[in-house]
C-alpha atoms as a PDB file:
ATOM      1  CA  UNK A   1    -114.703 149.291  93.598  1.00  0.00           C
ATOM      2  CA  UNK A   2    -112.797 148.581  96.886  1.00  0.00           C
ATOM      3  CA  UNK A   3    -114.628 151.017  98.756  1.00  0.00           C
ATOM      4  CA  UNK A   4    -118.042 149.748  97.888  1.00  0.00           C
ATOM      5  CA  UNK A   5    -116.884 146.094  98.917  1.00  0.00           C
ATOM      6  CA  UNK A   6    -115.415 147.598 102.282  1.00  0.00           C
ATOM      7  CA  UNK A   7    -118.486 148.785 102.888  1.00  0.00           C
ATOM      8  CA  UNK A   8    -120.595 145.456 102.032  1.00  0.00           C
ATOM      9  CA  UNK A   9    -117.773 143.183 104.468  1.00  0.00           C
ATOM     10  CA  UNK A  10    -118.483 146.011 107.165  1.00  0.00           C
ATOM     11  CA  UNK A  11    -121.952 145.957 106.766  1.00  0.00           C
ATOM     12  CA  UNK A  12    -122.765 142.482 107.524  1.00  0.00           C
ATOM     13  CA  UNK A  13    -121.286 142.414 110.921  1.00  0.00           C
ATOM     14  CA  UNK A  14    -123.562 145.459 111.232  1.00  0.00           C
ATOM     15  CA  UNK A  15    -126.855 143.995 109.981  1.00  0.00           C
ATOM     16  CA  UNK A  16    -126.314 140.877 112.381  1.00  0.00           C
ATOM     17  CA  UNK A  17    -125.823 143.369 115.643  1.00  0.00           C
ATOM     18  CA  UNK A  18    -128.545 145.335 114.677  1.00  0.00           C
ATOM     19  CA  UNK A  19    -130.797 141.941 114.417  1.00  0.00           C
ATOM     20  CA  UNK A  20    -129.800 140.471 117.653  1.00  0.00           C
ATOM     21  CA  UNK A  21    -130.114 144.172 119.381  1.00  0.00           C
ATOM     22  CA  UNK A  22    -133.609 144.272 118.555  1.00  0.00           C
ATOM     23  CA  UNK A  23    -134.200 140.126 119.109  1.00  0.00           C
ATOM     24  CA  UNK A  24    -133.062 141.623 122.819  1.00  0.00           C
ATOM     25  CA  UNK A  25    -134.584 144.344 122.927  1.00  0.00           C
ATOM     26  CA  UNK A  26    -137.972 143.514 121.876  1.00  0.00           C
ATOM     27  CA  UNK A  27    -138.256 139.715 123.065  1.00  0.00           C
ATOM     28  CA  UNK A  28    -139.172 139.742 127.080  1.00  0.00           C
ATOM     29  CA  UNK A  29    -136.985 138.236 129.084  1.00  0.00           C
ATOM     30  CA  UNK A  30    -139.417 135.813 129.889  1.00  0.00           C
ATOM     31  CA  UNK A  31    -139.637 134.360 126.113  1.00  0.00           C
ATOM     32  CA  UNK A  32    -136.108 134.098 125.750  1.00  0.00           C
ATOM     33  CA  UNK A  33    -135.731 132.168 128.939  1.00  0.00           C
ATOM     34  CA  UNK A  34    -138.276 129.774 127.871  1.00  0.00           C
ATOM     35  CA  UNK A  35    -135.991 129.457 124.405  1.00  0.00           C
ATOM     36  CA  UNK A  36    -133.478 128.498 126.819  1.00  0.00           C
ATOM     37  CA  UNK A  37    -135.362 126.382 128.620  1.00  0.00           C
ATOM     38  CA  UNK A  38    -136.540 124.300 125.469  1.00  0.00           C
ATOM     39  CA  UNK A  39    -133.021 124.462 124.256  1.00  0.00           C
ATOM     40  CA  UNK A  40    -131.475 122.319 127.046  1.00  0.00           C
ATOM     41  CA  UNK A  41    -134.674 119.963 127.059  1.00  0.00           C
ATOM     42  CA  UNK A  42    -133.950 118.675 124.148  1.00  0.00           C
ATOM     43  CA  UNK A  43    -130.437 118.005 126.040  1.00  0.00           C
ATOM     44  CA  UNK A  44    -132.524 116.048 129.121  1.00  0.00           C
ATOM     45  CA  UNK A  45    -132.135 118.889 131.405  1.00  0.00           C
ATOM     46  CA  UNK A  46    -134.303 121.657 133.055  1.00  0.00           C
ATOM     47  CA  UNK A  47    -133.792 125.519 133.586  1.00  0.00           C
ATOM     48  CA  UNK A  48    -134.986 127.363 136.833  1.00  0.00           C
ATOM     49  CA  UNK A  49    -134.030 131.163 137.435  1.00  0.00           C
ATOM     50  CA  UNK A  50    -134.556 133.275 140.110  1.00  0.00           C
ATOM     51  CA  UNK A  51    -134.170 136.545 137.745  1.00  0.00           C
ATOM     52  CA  UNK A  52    -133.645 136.799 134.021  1.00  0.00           C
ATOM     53  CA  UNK A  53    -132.831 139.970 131.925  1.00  0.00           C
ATOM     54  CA  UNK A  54    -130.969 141.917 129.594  1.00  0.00           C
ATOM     55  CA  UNK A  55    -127.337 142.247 130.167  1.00  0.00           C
ATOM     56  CA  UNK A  56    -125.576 145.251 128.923  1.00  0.00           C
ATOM     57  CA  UNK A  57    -124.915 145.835 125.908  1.00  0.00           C
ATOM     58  CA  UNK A  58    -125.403 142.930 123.653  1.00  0.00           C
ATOM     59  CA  UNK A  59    -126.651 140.013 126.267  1.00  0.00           C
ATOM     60  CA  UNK A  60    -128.680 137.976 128.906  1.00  0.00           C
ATOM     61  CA  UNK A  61    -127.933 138.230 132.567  1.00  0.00           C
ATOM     62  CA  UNK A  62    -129.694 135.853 135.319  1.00  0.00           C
ATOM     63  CA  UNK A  63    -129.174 134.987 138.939  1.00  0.00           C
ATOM     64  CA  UNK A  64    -129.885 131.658 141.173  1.00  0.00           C
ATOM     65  CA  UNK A  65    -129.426 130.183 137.767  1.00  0.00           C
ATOM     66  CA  UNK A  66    -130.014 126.131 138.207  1.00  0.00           C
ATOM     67  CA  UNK A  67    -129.581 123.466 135.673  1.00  0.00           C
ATOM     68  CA  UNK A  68    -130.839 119.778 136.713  1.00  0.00           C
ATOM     69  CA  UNK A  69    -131.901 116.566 135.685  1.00  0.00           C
ATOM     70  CA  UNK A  70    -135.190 114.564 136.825  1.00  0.00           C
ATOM     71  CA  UNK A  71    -133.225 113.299 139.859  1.00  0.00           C
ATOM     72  CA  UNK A  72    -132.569 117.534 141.378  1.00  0.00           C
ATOM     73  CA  UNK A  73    -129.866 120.006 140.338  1.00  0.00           C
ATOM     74  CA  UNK A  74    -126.655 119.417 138.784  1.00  0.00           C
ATOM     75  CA  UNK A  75    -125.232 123.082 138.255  1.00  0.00           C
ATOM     76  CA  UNK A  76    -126.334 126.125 140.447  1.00  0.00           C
ATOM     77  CA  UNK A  77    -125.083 129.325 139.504  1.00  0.00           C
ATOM     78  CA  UNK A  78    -125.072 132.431 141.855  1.00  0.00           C
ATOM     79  CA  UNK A  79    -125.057 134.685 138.741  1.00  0.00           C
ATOM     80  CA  UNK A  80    -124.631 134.361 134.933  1.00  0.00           C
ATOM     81  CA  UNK A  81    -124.343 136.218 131.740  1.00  0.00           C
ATOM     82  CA  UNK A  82    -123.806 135.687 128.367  1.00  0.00           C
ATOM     83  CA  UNK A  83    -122.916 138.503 125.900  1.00  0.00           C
ATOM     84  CA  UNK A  84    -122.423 138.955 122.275  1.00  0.00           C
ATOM     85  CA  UNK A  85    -118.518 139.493 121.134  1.00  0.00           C
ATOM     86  CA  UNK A  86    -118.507 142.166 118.292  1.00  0.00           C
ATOM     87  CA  UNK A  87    -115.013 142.044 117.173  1.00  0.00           C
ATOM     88  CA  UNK A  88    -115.351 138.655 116.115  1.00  0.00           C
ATOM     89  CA  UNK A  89    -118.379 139.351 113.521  1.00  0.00           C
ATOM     90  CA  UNK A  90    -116.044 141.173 111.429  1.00  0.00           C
ATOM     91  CA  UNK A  91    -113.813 137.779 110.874  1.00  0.00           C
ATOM     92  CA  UNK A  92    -117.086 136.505 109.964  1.00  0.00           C
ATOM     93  CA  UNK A  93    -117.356 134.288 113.442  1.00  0.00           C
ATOM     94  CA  UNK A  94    -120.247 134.925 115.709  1.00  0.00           C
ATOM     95  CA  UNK A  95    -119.020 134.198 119.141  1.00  0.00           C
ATOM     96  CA  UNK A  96    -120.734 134.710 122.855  1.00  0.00           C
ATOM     97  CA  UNK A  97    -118.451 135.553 126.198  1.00  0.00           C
ATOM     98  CA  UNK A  98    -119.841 133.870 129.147  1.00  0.00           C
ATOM     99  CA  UNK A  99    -119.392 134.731 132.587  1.00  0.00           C
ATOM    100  CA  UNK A 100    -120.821 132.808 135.959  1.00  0.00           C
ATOM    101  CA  UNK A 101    -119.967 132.780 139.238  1.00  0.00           C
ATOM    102  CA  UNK A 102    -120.502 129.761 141.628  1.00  0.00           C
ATOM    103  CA  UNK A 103    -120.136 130.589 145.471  1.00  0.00           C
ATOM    104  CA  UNK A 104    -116.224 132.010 145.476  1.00  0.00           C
ATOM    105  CA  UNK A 105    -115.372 130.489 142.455  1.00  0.00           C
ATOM    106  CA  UNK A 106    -115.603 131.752 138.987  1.00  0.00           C
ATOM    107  CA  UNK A 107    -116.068 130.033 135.325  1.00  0.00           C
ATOM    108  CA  UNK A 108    -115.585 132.244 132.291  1.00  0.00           C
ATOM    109  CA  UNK A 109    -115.082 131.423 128.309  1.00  0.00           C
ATOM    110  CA  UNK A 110    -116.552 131.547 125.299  1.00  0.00           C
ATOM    111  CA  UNK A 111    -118.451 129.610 122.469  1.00  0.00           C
ATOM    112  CA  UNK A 112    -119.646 129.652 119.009  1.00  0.00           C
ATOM    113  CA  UNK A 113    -123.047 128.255 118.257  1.00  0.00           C
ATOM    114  CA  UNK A 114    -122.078 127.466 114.770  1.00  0.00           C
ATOM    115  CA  UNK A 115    -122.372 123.968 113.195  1.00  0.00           C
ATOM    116  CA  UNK A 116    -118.444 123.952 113.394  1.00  0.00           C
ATOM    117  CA  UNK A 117    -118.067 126.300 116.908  1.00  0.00           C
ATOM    118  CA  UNK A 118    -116.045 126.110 119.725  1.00  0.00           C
ATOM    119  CA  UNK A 119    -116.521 125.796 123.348  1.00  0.00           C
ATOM    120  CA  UNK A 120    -113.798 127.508 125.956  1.00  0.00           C
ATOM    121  CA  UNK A 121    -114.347 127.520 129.288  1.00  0.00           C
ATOM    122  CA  UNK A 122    -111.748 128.553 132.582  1.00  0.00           C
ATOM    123  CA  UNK A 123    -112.579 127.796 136.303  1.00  0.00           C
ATOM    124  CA  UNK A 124    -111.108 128.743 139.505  1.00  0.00           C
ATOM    125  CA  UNK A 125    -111.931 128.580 142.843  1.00  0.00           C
ATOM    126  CA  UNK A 126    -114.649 126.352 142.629  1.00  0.00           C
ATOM    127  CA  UNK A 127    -115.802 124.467 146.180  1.00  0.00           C
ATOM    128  CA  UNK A 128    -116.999 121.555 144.934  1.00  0.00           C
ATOM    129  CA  UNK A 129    -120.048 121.273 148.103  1.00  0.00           C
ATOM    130  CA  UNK A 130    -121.195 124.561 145.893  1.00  0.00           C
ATOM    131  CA  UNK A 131    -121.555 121.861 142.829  1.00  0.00           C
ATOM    132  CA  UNK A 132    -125.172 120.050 143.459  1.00  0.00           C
ATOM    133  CA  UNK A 133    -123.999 116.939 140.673  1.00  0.00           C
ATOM    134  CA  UNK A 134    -122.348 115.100 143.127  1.00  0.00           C
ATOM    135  CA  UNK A 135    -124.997 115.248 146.207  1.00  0.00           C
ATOM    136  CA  UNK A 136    -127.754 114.424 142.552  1.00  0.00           C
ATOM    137  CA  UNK A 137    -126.196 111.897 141.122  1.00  0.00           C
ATOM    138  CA  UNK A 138    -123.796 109.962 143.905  1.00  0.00           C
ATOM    139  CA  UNK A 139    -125.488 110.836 146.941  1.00  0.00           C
ATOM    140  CA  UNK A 140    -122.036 112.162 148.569  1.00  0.00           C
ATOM    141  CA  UNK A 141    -120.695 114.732 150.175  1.00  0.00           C
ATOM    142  CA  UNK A 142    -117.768 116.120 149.003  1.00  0.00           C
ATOM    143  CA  UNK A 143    -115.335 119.394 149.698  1.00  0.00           C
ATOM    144  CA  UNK A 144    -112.341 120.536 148.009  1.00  0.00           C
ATOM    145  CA  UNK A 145    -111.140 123.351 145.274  1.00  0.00           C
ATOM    146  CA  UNK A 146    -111.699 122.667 141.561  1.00  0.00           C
ATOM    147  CA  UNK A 147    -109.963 124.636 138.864  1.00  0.00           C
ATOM    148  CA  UNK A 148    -109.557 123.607 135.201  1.00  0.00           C
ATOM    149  CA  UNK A 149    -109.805 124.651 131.774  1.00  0.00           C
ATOM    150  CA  UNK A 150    -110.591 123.376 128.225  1.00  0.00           C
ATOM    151  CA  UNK A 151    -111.000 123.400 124.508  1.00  0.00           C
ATOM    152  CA  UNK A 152    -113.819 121.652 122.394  1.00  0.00           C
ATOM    153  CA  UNK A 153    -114.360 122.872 118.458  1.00  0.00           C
ATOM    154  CA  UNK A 154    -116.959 120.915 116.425  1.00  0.00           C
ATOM    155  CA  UNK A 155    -120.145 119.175 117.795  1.00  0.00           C
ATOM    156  CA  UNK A 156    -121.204 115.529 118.960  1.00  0.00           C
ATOM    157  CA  UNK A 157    -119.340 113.118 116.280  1.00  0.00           C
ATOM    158  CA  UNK A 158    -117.199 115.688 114.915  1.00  0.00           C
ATOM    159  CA  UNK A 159    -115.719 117.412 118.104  1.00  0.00           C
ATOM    160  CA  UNK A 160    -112.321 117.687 119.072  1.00  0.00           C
ATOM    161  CA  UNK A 161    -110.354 118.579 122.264  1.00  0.00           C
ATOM    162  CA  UNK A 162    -109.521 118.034 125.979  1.00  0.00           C
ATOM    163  CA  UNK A 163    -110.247 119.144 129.577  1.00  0.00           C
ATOM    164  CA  UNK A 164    -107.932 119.449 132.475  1.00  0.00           C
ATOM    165  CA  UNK A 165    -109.059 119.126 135.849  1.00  0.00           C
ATOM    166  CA  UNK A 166    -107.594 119.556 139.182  1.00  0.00           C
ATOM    167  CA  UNK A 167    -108.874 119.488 142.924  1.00  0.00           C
ATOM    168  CA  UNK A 168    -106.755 120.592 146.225  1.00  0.00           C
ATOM    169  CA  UNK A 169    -107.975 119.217 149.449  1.00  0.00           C
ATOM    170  CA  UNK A 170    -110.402 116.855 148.466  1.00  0.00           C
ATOM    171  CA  UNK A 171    -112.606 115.054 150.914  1.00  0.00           C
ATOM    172  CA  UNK A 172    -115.418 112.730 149.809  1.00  0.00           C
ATOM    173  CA  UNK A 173    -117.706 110.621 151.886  1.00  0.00           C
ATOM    174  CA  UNK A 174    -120.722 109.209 151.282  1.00  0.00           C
ATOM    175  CA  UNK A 175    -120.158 108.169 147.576  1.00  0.00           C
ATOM    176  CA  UNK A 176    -121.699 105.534 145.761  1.00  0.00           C
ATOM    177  CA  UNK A 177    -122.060 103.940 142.596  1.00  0.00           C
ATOM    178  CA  UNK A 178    -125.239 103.223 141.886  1.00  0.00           C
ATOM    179  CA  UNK A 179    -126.048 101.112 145.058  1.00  0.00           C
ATOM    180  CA  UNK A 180    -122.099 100.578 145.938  1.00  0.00           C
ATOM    181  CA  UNK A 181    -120.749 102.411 148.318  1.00  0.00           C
ATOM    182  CA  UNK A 182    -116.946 103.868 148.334  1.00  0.00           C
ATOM    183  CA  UNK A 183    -114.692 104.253 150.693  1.00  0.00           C
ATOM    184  CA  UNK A 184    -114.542 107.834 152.706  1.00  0.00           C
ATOM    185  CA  UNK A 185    -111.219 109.515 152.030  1.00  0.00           C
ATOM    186  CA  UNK A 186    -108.961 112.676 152.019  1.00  0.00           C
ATOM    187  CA  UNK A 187    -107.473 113.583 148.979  1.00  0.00           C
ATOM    188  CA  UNK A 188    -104.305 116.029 148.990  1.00  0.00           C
ATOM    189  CA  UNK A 189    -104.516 115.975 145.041  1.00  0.00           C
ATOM    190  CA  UNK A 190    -106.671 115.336 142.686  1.00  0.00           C
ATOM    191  CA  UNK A 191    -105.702 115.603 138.315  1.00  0.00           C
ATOM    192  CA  UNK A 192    -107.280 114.601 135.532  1.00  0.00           C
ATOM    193  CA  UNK A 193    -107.782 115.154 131.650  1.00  0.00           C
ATOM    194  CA  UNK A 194    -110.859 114.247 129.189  1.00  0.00           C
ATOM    195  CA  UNK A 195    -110.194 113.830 126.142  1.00  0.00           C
ATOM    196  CA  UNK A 196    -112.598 114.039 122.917  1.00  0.00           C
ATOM    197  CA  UNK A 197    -112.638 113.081 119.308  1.00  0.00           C
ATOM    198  CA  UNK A 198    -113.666 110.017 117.201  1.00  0.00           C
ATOM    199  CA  UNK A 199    -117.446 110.732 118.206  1.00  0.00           C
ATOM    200  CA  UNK A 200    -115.989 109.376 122.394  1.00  0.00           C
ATOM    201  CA  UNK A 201    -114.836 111.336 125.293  1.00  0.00           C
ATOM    202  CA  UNK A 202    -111.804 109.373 126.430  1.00  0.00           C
ATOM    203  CA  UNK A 203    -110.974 109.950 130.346  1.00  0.00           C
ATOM    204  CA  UNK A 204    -107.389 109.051 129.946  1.00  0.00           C
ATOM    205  CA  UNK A 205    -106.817 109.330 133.451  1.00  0.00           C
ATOM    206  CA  UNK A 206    -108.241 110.706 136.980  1.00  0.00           C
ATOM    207  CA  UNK A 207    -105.932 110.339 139.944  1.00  0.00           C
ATOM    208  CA  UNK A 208    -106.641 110.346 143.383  1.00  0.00           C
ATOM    209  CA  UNK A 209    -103.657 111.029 145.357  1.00  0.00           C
ATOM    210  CA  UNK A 210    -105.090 110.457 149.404  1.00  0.00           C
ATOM    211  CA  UNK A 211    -103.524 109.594 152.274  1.00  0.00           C
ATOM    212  CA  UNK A 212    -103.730 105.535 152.386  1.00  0.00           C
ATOM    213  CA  UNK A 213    -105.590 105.226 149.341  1.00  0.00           C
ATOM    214  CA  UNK A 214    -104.295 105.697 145.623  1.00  0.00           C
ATOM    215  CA  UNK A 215    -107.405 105.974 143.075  1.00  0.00           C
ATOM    216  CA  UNK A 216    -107.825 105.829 139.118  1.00  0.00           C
ATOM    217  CA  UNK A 217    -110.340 106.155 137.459  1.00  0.00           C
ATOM    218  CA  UNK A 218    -110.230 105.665 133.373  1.00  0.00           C
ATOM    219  CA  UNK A 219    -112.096 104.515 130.589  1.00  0.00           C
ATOM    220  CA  UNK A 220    -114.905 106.574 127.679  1.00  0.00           C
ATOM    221  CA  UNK A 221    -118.358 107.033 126.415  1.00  0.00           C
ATOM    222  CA  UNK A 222    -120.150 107.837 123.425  1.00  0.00           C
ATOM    223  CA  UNK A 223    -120.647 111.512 122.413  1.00  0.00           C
ATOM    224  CA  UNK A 224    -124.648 111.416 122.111  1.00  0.00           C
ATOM    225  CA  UNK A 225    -127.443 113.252 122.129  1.00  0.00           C
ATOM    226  CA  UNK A 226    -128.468 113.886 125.225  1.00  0.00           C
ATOM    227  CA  UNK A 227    -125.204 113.186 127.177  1.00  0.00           C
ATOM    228  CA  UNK A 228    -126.907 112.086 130.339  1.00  0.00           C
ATOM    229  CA  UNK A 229    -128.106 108.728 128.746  1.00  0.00           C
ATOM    230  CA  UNK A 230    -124.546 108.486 127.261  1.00  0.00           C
ATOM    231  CA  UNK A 231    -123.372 105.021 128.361  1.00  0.00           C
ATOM    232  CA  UNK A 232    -120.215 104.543 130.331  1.00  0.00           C
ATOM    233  CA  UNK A 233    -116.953 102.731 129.732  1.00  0.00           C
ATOM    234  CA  UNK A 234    -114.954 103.157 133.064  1.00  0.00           C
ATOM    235  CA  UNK A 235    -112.780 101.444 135.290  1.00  0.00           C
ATOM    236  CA  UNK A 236    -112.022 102.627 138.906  1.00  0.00           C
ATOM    237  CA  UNK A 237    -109.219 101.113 140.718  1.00  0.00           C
ATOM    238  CA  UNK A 238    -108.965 101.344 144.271  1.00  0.00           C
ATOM    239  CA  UNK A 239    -105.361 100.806 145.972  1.00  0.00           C
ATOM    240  CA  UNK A 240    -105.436 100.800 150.124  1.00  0.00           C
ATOM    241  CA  UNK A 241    -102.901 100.906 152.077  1.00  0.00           C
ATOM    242  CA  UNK A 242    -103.058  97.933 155.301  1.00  0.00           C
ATOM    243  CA  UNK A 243    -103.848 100.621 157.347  1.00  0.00           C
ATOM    244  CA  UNK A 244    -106.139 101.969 155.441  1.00  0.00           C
ATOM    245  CA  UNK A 245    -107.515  98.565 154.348  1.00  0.00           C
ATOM    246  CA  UNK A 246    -108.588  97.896 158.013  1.00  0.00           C
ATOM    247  CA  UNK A 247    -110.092 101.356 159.365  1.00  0.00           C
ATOM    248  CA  UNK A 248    -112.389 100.680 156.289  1.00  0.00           C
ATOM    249  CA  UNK A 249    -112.751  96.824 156.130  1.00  0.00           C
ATOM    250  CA  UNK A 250    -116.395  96.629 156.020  1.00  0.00           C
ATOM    251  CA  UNK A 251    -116.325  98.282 152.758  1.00  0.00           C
ATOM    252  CA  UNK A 252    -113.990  96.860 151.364  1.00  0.00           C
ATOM    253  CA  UNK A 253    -115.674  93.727 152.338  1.00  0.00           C
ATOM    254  CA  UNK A 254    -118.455  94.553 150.081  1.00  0.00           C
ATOM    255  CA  UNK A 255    -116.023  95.274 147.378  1.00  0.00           C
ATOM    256  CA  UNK A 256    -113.895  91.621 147.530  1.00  0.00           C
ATOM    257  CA  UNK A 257    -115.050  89.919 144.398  1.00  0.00           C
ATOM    258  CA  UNK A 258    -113.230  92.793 143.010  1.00  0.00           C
ATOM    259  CA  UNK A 259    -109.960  92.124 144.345  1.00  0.00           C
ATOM    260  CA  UNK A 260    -107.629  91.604 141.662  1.00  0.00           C
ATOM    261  CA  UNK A 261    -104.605  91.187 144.049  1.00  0.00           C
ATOM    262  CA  UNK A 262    -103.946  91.961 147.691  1.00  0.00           C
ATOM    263  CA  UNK A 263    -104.318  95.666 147.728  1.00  0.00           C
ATOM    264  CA  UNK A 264    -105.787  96.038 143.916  1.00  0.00           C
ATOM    265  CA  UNK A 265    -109.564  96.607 143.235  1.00  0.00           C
ATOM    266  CA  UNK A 266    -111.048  96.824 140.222  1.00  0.00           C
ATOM    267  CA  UNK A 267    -114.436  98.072 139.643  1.00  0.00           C
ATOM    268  CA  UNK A 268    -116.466  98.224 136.036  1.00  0.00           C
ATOM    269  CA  UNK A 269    -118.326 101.440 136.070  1.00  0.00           C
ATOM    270  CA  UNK A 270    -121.260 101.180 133.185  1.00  0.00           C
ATOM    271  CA  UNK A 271    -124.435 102.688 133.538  1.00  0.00           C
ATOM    272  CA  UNK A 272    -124.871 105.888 132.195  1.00  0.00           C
ATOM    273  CA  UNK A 273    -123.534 109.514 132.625  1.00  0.00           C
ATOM    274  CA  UNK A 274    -126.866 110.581 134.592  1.00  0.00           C
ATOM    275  CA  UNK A 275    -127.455 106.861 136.264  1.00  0.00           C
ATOM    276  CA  UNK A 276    -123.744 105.513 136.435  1.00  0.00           C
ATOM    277  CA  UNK A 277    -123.143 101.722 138.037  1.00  0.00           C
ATOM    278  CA  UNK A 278    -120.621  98.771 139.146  1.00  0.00           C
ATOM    279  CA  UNK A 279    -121.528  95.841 136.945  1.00  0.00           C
END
């Protein structure tokens, strides 16, 4: 009796590689780019590819992979793949490895597509000017190194975890908020962790360590469907050194009626993720 149910609990895992094997196999890899495509649509974003194509031996491979909005690119990816993990099936857990790489950095994890999955992702290396989101959605140009990591297990209401960020050497000029700008500064540090449950994602805290200016930025939104409409919750606090204060006094000028005290700023950010703004 054992062996026959041996059998049945190996045979399942079986079945399911055999059925995405020939999915791959005999879909072109035009279709199941278009799949893809429609997929993150319903999200609010686009899909462009330079190439698309099977990835050995249970997977998708593409290059000049580009995710955007209707305001340009967000994410560009140099190359990608996503592969089937076959070790997991026989746990009963379907689960995909991902790899991409983004200029010099790289961003690898893994994720379950279930109804109760998991997301896992690991970055290193990362320059943000190879990250389009910030020239999209702020307009600025930034530099630095971004590595971080993160756990998320259930979906929209029901998910659960955190993110860490981190950025060495940050410069950012340029930035604005909506039609606010921000003033230009160097960064030596920058640290932050998002964290998610209750149906929000709660930004604890995001600080700006710079030379003459300390900034925070804090506050959630709604986990939605699609996130880029999600509205926003935040606070950023600016805090200038005199020095500082006065190489940039003309924005800062701009920014007075949010003076809270002599060297405090406080700005609402609300908006949403894909349009953000200072109230």
């Amino acid at each position: 009796m054992k062996r026959p149910l041996i059998l049945f609990g190996a045979g399942i895992p079986a079945a399911i590689i055999c059925f995405i094997a020939l999915t791959i196999l005999f879909v072109p890899g035009k279709e199941l780019q278009e799949v893809f495509a429609r997929a993150l649509a319903r999200e609010g974003y686009t899909l462009h590819t330079r190439s698309f194509g099977l990835a050995f031996p249970l997977g998708i491979r593409g290059s000049g992979v580009e995710i955007g909005t209707e305001k340009g690119a967000v994410i560009r990816l140099d190359k990608a793949s996503v592969k089937l993990r076959v070790l997991p099936l026989f746990l009963g857990r379907i689960v995909f490895g991902y790899h991409g790489s983004i200029g010099k950095g790289v961003i690898d994890g893994e994720f379950s597509p279930l109804k109760k999955g998991s997301l896992k992702f690991e970055m290193a290396g990362v320059r943000l000017e190879d990250i389009p989101f910030f020239q999209t959605v702020t307009g600025a140009q930034v530099k630095g190194e971004l590595r971080g990591k993160g756990t998320i297990r259930g979906k929209q209401a029901a998910a659960t975890g955190q993110l860490q960020l981190a950025v060495k050497d940050a410069q950012l000029q340029g930035v604005k908020i909506g039609a606010m700008p921000l003033p230009d500064a160097t960064y030596k540090t920058v640290q932050g962790m998002l964290k998610i449950g209750g149906g929000r994602a709660n930004l604890e805290s995001l600080t700006f360590d710079g030379e003459g200016l300390y900034t925070r930025l804090k506050g959630d939104m709604p986990l939605i469907n699609p996130m880029s409409v999600a509205p926003l919750n935040l606070t950023l606090e600016l805090m200038p050194r005199p020095e500082f204060l006065e190489k940039q006094k003309f924005v800062f000028l701009l920014l007075l009626k949010y003076q809270t005290s002599p060297g405090h700023y406080q700005l609402p950010v609300r908006g949403t993720l894909g349009k953000p703004s200072i109230m």
